[in-house]
Protein backbone atom coordinates (compact mmCIF):
# COMPACT_ATOMS: atom_id res chain seq x y z
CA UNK A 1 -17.34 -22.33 -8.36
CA UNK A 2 -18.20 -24.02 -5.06
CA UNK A 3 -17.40 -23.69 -1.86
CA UNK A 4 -15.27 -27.41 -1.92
CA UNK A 5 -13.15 -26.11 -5.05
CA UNK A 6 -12.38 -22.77 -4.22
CA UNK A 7 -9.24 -22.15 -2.21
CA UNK A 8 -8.94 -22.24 1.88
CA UNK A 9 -9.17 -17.86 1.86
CA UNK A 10 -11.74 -17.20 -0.35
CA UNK A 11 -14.12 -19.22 1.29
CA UNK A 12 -14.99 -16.56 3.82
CA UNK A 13 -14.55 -13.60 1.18
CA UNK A 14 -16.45 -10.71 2.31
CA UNK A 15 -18.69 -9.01 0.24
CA UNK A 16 -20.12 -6.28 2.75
CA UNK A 17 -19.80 -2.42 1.42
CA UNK A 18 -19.62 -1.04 4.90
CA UNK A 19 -16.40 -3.27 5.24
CA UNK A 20 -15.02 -2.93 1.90
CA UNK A 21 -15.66 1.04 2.34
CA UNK A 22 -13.46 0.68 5.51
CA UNK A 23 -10.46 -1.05 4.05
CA UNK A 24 -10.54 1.91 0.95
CA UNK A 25 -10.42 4.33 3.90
CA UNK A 26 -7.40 2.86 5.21
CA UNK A 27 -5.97 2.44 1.68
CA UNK A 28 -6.63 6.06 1.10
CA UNK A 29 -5.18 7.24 4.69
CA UNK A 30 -2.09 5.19 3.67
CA UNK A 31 -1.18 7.40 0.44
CA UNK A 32 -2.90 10.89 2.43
CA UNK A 33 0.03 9.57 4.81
CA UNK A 34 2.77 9.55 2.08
CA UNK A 35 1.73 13.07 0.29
CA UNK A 36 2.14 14.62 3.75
CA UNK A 37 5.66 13.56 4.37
CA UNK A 38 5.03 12.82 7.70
CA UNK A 39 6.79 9.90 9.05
CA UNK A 40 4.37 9.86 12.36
CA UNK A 41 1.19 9.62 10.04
CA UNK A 42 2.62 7.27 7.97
CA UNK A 43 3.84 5.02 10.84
CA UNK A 44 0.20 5.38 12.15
CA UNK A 45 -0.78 3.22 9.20
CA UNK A 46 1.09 0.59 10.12
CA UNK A 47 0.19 -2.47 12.22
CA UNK A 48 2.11 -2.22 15.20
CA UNK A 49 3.54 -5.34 15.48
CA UNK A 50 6.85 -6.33 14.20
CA UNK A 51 5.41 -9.01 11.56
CA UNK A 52 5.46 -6.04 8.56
CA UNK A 53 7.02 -6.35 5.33
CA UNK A 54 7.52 -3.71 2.63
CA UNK A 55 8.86 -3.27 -1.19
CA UNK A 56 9.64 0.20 -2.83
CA UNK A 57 9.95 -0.38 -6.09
CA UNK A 58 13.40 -1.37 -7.41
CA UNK A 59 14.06 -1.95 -3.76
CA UNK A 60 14.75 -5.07 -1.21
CA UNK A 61 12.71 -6.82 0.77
CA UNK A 62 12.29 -4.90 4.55
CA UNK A 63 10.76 -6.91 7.35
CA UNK A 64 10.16 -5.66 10.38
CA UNK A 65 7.92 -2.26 12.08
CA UNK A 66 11.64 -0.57 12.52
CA UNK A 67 13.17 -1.34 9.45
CA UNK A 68 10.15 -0.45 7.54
CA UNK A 69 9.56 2.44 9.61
CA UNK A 70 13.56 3.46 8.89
CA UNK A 71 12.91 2.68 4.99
CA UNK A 72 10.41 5.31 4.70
CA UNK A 73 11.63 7.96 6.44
CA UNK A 74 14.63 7.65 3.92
CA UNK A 75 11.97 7.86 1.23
CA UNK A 76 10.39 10.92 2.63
CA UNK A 77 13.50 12.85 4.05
CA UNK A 78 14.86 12.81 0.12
CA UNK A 79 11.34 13.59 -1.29
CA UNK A 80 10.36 18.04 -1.18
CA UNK A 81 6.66 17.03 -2.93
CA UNK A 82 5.16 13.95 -3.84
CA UNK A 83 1.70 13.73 -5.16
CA UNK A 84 0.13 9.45 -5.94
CA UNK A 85 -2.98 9.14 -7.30
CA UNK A 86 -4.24 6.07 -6.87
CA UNK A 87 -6.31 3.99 -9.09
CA UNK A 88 -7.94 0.99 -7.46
CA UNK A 89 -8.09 -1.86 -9.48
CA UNK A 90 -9.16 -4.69 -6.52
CA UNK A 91 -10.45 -4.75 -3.02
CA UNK A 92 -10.64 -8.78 -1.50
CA UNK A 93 -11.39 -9.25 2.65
CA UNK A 94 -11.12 -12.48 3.74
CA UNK A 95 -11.33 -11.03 7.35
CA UNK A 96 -9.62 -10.33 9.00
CA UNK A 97 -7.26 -9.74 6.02
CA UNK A 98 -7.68 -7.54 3.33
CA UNK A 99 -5.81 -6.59 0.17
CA UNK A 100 -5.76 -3.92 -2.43
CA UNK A 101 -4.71 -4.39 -5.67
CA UNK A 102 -3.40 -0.96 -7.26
CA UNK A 103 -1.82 1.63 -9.37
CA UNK A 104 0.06 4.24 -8.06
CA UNK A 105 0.67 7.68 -10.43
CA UNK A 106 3.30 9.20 -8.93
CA UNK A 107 4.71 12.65 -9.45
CA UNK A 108 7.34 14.02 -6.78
CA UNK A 109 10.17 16.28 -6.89
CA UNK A 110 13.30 17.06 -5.40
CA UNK A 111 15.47 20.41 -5.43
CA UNK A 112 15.04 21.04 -9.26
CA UNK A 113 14.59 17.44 -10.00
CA UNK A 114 10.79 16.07 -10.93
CA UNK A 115 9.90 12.96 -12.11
CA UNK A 116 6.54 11.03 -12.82
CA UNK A 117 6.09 7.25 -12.65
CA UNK A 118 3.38 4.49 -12.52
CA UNK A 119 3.26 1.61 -10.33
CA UNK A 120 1.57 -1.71 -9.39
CA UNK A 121 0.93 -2.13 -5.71
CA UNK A 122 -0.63 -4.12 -3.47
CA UNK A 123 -1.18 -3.28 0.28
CA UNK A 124 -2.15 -5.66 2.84
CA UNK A 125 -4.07 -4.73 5.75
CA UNK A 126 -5.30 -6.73 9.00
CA UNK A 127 -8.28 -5.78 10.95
CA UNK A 128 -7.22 -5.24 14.68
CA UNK A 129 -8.19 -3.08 17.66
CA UNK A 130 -7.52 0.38 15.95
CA UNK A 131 -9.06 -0.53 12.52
CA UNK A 132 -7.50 -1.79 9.27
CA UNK A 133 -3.66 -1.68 9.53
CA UNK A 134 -0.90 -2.30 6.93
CA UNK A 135 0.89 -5.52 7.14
CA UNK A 136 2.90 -5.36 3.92
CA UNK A 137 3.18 -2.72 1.18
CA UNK A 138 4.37 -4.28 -2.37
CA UNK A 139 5.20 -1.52 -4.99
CA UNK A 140 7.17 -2.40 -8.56
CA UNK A 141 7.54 -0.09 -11.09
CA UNK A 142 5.39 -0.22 -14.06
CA UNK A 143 7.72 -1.11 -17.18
CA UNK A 144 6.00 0.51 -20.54
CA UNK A 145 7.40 -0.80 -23.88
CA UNK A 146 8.60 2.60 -26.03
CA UNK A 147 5.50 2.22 -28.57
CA UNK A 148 3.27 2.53 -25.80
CA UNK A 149 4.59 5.88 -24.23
C-alpha cells in the first residue's frame, strides 16, 4: 500500500522496538495498577488532563479524569482480588498516540463470590512529559456461543 492510499494516521506508524517496548510497559503498568487495587496507582496511569474516556464492560460511556477516576474506584472498592492476564493481540504508534488491542482474562472475587471472564480491550495512550499515559480504556465483554465453552 502506499503512502497516498493509506489513511492520514498510519502514515507516520512507528515501527521502532524501543518505542513499542515503552507503550507495552505502560500497558502492563495499567493492569499491575488494577491487580493492586490501588486507586492512586491506577490514577497514575492516567493522562492528567480532563480529555479521558473509559468503558467497563456492560457499562456507559465516562468522560472526564474525575469521573473516570470516580468509576474505578467503584470498581475496585467492590473488588477483594482481581487477577487479568493479558494477552496482547496489537500494538500501533502513530506518535504521539498509541493503541493496544487486547484480551483481558479476568478472575476476581468478592466475599464468597468468584467469577472468571474474558474481554476485548483496547487502551489508548498519548506520549507526554511523564511517558505514555491512558487517554481512553475500552473493555466489552467477550460473548462465547454455548458450543464453544
Amino acid at each position: 500500500m502506499s503512502a497516498a492510499s493509506r489513511p492520514r494516521w498510519a502514515v507516520r506508524v512507528v515501527t521502532s522496538s524501543v518505542v513499542r517496548a515503552q507503550v507495552e510497559a505502560a500497558n502492563r503498568t495499567f493492569y499491575e495498577a488494577f491487580e493492586s487495587l490501588s486507586p492512586d496507582a491506577l490514577a497514575d496511569c492516567w493522562s492528567s488532563t480532563q480529555e479521558v474516556a473509559c468503558v467497563h464492560p456492560g457499562g456507559p460511556w465516562v468522560v472526564g479524569r474525575d469521573a473516570v477516576r470516580d468509576s474505578w474506584e467503584i470498581i475496585l472498592a467492590n473488588t477483594g482480588y482481581i487477577e487479568v492476564a493479558v494477552e496482547v493481540i496489537d500494538v500501533v504508534v502513530a506518535d504521539p498516540v498509541a493503541w493496544v488491542s487486547c484480551l483481558e482474562h479476568v478472575t476476581s472475587a468478592h466475599g464468597g463470590d468468584h467469577a472468571t471472564a474474558s474481554v476485548a480491550a483496547t487502551n489508548v495512550f498519548v506520549l507526554g512529559t511523564s511517558g505514555w499515559r491512558l487517554v481512553l480504556h475500552h473493555a466489552s465483554p467477550v460473548v462465547r456461543m454455548v458450543g464453544d465453552l
